[in-house]
N, C-alpha and C. Protein backbone atom coordinates (compact mmCIF):
# COMPACT_ATOMS: atom_id res chain seq x y z
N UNK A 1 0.84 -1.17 0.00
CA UNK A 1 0.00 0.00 0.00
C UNK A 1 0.89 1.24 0.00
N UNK A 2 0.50 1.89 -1.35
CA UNK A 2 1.52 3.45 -1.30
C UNK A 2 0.46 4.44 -0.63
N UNK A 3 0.71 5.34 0.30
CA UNK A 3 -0.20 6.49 0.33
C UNK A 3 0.57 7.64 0.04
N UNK A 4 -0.16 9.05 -0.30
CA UNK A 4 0.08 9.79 -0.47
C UNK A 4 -0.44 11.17 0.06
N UNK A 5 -0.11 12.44 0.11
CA UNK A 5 -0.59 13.51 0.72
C UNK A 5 -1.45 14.47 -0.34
N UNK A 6 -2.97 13.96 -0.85
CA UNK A 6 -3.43 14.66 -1.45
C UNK A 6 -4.61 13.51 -1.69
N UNK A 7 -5.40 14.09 -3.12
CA UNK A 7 -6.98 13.39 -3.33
C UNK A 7 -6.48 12.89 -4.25
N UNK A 8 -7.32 11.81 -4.43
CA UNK A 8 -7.02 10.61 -5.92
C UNK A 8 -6.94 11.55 -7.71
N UNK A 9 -8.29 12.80 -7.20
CA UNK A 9 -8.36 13.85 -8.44
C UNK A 9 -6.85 14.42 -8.95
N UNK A 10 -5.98 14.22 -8.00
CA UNK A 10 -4.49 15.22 -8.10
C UNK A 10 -3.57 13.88 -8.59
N UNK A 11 -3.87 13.05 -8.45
CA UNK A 11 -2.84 11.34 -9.33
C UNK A 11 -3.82 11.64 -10.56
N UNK A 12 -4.98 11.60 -11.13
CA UNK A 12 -4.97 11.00 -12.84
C UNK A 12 -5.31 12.84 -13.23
N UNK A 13 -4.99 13.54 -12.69
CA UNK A 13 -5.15 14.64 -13.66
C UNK A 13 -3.64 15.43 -13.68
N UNK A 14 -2.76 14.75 -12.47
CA UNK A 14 -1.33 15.32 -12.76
C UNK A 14 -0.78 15.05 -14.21
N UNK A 15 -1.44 14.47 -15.25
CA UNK A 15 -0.87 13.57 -16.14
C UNK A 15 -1.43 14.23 -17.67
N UNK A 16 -2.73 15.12 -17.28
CA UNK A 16 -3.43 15.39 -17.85
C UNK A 16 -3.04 16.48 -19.44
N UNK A 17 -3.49 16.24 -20.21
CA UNK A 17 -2.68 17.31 -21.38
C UNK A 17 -4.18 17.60 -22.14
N UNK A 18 -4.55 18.87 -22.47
CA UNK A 18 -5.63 19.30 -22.81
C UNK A 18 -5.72 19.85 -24.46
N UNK A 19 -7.01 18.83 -24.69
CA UNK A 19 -7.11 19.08 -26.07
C UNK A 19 -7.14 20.48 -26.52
N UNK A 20 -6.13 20.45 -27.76
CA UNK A 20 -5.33 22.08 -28.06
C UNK A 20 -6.93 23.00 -28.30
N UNK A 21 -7.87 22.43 -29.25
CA UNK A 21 -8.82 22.88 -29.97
C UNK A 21 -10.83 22.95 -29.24
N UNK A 22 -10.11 22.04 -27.72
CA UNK A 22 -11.57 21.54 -27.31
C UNK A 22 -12.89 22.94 -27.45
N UNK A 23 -12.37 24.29 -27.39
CA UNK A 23 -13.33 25.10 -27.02
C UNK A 23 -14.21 26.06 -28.43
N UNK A 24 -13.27 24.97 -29.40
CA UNK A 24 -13.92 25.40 -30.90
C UNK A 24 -15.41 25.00 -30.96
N UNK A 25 -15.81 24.23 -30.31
CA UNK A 25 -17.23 23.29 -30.42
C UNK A 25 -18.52 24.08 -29.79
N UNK A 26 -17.89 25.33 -29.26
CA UNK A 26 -18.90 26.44 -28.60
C UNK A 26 -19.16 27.77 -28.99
N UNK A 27 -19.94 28.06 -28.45
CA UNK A 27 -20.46 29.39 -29.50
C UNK A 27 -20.17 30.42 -29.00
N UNK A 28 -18.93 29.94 -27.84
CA UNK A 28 -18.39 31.64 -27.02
C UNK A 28 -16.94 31.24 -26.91
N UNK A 29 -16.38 32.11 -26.33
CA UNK A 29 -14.53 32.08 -25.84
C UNK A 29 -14.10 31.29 -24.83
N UNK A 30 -15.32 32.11 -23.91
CA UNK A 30 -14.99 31.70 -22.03
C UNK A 30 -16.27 31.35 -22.16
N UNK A 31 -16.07 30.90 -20.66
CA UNK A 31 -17.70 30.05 -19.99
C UNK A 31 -17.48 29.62 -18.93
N UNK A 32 -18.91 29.51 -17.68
CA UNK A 32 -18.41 28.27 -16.77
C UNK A 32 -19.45 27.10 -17.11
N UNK A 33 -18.88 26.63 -16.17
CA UNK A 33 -19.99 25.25 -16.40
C UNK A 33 -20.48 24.94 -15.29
N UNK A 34 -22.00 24.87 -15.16
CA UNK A 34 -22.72 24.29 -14.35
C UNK A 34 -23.27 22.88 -14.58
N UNK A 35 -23.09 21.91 -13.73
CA UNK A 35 -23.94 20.91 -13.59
C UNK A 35 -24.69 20.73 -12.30
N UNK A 36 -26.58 20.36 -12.56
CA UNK A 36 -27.00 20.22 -11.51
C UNK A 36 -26.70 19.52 -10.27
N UNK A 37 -27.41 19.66 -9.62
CA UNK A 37 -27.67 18.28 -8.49
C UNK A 37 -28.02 16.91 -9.12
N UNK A 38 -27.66 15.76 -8.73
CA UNK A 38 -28.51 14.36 -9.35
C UNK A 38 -30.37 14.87 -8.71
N UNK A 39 -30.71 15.55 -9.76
CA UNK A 39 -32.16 15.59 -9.29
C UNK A 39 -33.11 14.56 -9.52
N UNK A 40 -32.25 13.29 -9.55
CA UNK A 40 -33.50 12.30 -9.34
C UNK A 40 -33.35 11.69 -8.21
N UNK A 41 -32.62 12.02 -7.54
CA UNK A 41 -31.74 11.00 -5.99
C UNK A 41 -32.93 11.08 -4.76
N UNK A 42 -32.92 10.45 -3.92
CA UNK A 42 -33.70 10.68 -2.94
C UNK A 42 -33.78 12.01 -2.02
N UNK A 43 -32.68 11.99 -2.29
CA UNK A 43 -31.60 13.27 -0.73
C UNK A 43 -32.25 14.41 -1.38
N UNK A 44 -32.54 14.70 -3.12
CA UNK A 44 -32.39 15.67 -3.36
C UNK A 44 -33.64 16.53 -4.26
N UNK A 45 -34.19 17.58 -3.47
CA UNK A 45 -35.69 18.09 -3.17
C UNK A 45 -35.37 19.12 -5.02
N UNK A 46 -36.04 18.88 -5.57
CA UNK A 46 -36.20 19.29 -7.37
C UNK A 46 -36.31 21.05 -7.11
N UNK A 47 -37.44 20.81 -6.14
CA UNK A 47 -38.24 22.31 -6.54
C UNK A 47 -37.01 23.82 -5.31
N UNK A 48 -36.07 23.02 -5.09
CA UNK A 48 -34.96 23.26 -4.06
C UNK A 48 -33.79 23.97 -4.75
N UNK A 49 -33.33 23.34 -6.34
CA UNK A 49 -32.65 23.70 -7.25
C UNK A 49 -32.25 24.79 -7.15
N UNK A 50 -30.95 25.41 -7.33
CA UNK A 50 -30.27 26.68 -7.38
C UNK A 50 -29.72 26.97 -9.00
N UNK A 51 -30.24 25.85 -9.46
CA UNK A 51 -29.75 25.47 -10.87
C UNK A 51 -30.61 26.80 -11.96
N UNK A 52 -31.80 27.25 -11.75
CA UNK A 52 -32.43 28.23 -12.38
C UNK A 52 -31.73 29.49 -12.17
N UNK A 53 -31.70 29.69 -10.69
CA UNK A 53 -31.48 31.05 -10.09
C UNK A 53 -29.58 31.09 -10.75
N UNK A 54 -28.56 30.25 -11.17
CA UNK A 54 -27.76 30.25 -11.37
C UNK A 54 -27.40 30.49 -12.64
N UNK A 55 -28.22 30.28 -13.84
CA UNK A 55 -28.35 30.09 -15.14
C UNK A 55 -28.89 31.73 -15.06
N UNK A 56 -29.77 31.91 -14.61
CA UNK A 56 -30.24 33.40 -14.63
C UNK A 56 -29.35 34.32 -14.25
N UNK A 57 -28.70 33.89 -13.64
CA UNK A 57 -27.64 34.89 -12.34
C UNK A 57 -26.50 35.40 -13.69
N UNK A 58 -26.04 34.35 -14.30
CA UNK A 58 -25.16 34.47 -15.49
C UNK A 58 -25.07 35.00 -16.55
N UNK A 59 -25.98 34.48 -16.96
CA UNK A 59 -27.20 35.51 -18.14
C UNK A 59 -27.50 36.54 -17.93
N UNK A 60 -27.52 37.13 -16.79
CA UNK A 60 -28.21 38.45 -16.69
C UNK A 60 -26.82 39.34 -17.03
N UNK A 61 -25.45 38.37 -16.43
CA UNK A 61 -24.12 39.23 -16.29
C UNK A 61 -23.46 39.11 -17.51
N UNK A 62 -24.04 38.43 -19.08
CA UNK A 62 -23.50 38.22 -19.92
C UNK A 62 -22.41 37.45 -19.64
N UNK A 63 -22.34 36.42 -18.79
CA UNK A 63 -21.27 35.05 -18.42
C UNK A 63 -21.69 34.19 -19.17
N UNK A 64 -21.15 33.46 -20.53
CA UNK A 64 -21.68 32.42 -21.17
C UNK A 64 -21.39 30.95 -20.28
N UNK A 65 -22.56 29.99 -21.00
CA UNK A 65 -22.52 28.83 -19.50
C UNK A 65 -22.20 27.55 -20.44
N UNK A 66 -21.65 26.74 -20.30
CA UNK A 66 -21.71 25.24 -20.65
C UNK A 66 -22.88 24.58 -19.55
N UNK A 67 -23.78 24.54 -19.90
CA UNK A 67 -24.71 23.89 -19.08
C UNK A 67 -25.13 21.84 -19.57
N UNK A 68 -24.41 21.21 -18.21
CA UNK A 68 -24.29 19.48 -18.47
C UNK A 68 -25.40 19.02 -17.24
N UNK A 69 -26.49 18.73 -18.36
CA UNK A 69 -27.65 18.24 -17.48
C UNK A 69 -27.38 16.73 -17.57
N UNK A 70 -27.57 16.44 -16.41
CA UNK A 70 -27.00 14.92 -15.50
C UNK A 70 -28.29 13.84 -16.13
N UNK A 71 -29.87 13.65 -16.29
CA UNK A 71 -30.61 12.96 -16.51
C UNK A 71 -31.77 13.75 -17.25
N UNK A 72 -32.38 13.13 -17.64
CA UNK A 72 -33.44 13.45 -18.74
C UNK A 72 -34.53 14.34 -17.89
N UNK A 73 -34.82 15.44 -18.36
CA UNK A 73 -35.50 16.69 -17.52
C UNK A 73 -34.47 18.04 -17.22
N UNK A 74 -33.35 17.21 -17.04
CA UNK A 74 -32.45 18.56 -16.61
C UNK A 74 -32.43 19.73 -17.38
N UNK A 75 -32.58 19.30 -18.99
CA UNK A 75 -32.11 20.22 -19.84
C UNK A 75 -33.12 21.02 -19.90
N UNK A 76 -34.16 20.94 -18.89
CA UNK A 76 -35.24 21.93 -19.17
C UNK A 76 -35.03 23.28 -18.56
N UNK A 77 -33.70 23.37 -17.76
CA UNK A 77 -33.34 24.44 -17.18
C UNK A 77 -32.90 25.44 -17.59
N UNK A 78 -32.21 24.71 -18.99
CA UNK A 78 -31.71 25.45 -20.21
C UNK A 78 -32.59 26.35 -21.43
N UNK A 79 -33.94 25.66 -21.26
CA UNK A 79 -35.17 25.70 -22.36
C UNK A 79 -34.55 27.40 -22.35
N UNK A 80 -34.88 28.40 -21.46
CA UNK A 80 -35.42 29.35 -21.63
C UNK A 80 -34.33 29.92 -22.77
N UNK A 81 -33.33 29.92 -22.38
CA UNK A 81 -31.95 30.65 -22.97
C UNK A 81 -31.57 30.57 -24.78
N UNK A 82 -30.82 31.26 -25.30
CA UNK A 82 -30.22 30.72 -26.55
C UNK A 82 -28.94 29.98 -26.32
N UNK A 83 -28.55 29.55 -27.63
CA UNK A 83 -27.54 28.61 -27.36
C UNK A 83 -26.52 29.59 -27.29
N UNK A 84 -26.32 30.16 -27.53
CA UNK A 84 -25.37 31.68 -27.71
C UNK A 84 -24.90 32.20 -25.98
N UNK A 85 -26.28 31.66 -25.37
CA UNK A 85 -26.03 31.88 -23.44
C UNK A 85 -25.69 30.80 -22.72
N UNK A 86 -26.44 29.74 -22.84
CA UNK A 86 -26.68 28.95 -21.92
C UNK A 86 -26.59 27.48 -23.23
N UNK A 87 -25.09 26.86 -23.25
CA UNK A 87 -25.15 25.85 -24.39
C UNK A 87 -24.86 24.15 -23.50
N UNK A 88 -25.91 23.88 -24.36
CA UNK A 88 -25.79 22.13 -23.76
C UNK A 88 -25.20 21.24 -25.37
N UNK A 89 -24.29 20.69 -24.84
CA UNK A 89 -23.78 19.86 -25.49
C UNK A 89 -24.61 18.62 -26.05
N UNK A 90 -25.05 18.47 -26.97
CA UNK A 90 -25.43 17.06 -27.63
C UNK A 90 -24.58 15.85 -27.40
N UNK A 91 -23.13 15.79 -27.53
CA UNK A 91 -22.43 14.55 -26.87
C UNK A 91 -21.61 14.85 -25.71
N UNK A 92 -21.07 13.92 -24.68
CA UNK A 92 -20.30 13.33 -23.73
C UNK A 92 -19.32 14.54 -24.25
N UNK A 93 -18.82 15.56 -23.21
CA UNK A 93 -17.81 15.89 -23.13
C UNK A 93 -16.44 15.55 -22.42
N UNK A 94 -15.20 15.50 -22.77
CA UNK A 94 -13.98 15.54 -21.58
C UNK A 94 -14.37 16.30 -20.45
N UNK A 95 -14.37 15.70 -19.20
CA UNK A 95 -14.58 16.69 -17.94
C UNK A 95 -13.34 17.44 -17.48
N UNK A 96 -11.90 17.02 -17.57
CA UNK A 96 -11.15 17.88 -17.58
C UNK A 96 -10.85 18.95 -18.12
N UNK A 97 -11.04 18.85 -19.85
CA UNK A 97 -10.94 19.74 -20.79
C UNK A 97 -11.82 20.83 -20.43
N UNK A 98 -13.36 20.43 -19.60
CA UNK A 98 -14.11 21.12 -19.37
C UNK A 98 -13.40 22.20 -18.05
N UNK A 99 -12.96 21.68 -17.12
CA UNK A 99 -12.49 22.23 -15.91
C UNK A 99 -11.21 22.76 -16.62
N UNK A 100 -10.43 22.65 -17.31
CA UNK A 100 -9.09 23.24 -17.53
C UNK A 100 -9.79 24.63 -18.17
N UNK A 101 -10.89 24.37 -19.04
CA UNK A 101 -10.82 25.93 -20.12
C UNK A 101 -12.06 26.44 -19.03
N UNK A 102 -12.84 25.83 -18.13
CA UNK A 102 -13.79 27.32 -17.89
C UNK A 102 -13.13 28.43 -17.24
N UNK A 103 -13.59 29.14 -16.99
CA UNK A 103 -13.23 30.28 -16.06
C UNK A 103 -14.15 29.54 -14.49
N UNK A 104 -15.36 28.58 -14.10
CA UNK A 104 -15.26 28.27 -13.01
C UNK A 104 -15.96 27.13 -13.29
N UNK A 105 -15.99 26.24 -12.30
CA UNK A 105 -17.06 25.26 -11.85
C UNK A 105 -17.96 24.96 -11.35
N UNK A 106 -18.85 25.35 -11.82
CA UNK A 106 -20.36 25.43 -10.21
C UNK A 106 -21.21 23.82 -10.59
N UNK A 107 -20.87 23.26 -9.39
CA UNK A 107 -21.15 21.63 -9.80
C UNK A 107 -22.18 21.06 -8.80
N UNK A 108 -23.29 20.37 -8.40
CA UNK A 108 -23.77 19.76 -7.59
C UNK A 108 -23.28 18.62 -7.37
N UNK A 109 -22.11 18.03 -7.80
CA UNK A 109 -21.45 17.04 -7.46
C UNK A 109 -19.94 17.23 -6.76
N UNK A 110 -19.79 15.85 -6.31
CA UNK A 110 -18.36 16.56 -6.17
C UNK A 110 -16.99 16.09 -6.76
N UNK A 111 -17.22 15.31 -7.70
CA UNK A 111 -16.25 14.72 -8.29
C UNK A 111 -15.32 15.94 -9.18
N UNK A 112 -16.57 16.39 -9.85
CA UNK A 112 -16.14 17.69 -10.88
C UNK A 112 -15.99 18.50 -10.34
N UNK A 113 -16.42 19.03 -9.05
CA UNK A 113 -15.59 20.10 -8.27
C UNK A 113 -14.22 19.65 -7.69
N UNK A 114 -14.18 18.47 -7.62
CA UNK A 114 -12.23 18.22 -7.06
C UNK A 114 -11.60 18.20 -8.02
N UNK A 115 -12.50 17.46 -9.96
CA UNK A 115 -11.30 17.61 -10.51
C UNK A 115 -10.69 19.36 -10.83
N UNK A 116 -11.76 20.22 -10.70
CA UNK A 116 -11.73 21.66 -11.06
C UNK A 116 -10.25 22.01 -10.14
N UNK A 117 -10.51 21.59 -9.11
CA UNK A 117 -9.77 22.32 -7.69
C UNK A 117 -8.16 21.66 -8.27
N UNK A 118 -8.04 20.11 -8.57
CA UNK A 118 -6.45 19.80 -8.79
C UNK A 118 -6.29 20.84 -10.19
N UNK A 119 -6.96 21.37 -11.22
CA UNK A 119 -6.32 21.51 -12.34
C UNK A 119 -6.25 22.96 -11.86
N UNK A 120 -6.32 23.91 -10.74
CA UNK A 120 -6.50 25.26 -10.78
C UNK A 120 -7.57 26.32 -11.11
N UNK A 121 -8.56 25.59 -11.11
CA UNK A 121 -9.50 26.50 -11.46
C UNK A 121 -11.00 26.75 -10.32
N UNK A 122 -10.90 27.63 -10.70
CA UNK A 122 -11.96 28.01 -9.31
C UNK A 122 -13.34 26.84 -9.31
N UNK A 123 -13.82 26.20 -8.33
CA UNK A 123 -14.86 25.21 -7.99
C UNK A 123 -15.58 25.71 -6.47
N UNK A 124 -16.76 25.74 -7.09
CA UNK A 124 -18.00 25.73 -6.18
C UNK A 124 -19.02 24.76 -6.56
N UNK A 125 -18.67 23.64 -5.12
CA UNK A 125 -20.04 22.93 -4.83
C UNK A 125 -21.34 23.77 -4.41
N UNK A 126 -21.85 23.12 -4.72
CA UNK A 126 -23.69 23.26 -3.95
C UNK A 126 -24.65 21.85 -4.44
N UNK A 127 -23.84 20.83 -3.53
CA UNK A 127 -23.97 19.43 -3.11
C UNK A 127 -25.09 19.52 -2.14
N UNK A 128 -26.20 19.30 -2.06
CA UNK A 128 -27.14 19.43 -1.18
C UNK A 128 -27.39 18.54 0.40
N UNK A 129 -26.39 18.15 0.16
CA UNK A 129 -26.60 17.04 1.50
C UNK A 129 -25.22 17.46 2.26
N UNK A 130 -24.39 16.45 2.66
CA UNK A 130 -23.19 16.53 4.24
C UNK A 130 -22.86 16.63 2.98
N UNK A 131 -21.41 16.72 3.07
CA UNK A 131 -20.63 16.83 1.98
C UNK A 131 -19.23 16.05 2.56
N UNK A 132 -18.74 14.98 1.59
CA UNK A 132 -17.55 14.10 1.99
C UNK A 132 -17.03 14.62 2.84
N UNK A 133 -16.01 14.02 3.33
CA UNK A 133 -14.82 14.34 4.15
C UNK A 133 -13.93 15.06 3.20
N UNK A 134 -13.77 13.99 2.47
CA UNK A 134 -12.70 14.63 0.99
C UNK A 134 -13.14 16.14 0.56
N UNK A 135 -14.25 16.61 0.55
CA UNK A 135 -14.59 17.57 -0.06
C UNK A 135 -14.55 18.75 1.55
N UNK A 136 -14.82 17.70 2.46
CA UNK A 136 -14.81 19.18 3.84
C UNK A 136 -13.36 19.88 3.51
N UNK A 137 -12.41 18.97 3.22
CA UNK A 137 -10.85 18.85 3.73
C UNK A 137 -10.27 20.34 2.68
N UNK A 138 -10.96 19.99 1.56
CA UNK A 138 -10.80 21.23 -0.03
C UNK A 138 -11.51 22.29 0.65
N UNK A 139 -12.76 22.19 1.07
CA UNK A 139 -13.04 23.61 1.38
C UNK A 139 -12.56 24.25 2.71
N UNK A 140 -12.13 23.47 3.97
CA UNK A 140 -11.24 23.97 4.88
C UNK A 140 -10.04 24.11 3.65
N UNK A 141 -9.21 23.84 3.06
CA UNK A 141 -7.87 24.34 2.44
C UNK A 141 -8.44 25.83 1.48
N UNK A 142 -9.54 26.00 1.32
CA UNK A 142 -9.80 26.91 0.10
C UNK A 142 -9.52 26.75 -1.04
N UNK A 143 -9.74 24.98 -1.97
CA UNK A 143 -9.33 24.68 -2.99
C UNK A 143 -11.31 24.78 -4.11
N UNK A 144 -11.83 24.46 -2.82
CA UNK A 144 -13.10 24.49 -3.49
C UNK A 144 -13.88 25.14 -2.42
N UNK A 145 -15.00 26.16 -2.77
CA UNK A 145 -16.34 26.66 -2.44
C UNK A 145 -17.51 26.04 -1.73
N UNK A 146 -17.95 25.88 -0.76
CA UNK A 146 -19.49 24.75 -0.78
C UNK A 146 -20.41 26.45 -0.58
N UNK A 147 -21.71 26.20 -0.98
CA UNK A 147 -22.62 27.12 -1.07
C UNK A 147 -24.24 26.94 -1.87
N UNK A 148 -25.02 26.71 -1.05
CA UNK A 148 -26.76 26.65 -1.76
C UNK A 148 -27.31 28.03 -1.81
N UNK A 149 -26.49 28.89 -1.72
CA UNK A 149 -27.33 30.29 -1.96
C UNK A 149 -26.26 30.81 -3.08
């Protein structure tokens, strides 16, 4: 058994090399990316979502969004917007590529907020329940954000 002083996210993304061209496939420069909460989970109350008020919040500031809806319904969060604001991808994107080029991460998960935090880029959870250990440990260091408002 090797251990080490850090999260598993900081071993497979130390390695990481980012596609030269990935941000040609969008209809802006910059962006962040939001992904919801798993809003089909038990833990996690739909009509609770910060996912509207966040998409709006952006839009209003002319912040273009990569918006990655997790299950079928999500993308209805997106309905209102053009693709020009608020763009959802038709296929599976790289999640690193995604965290290396946004300008932030606003994730209801927390996988994609740790990988955000090893590659340098700003990450805010709003994970609706306790939140890992792994993830307390990032936001005591100030590598990642937690926040439902």
């Amino acid at each position: 058994v090797h251990t080490y002083d850090g999260i598993k996210e900081d071993v497979y993304v130390a390695d990481f090399e980012p596609e030269p061209d990935f941000t040609d496939r969008f209809p802006f420069e910059t962006f962040v990316v939001i992904r919801p909460e798993a809003l089909t989970a038990a833990y996690v109350d739909v009509e609770a979502s910060i996912v509207p008020d966040l998409l709006e919040g952006f839009v209003d500031r002319d912040i273009p969004v990569v918006y990655l809806p997790r299950g079928r319904g999500d993308e209805e969060f997106a309905d209102p917007y053009d693709r020009s604001e608020v763009f959802v991808p038709e296929n599976p994107l790289n999640g690193l590529d995604l965290a290396w080029n946004a300008r932030c991460m606003l994730t209801g998960s927390g996988t994609m907020a740790r990988e955000a935090a090893s590659l340098g880029t700003p990450a805010v959870s709003f994970f609706p329940n306790e939140l890992l250990s792994v993830d307390r440990h990032l936001v005591e260091e100030g590598r990642i954000f937690h926040s439902r408002h």
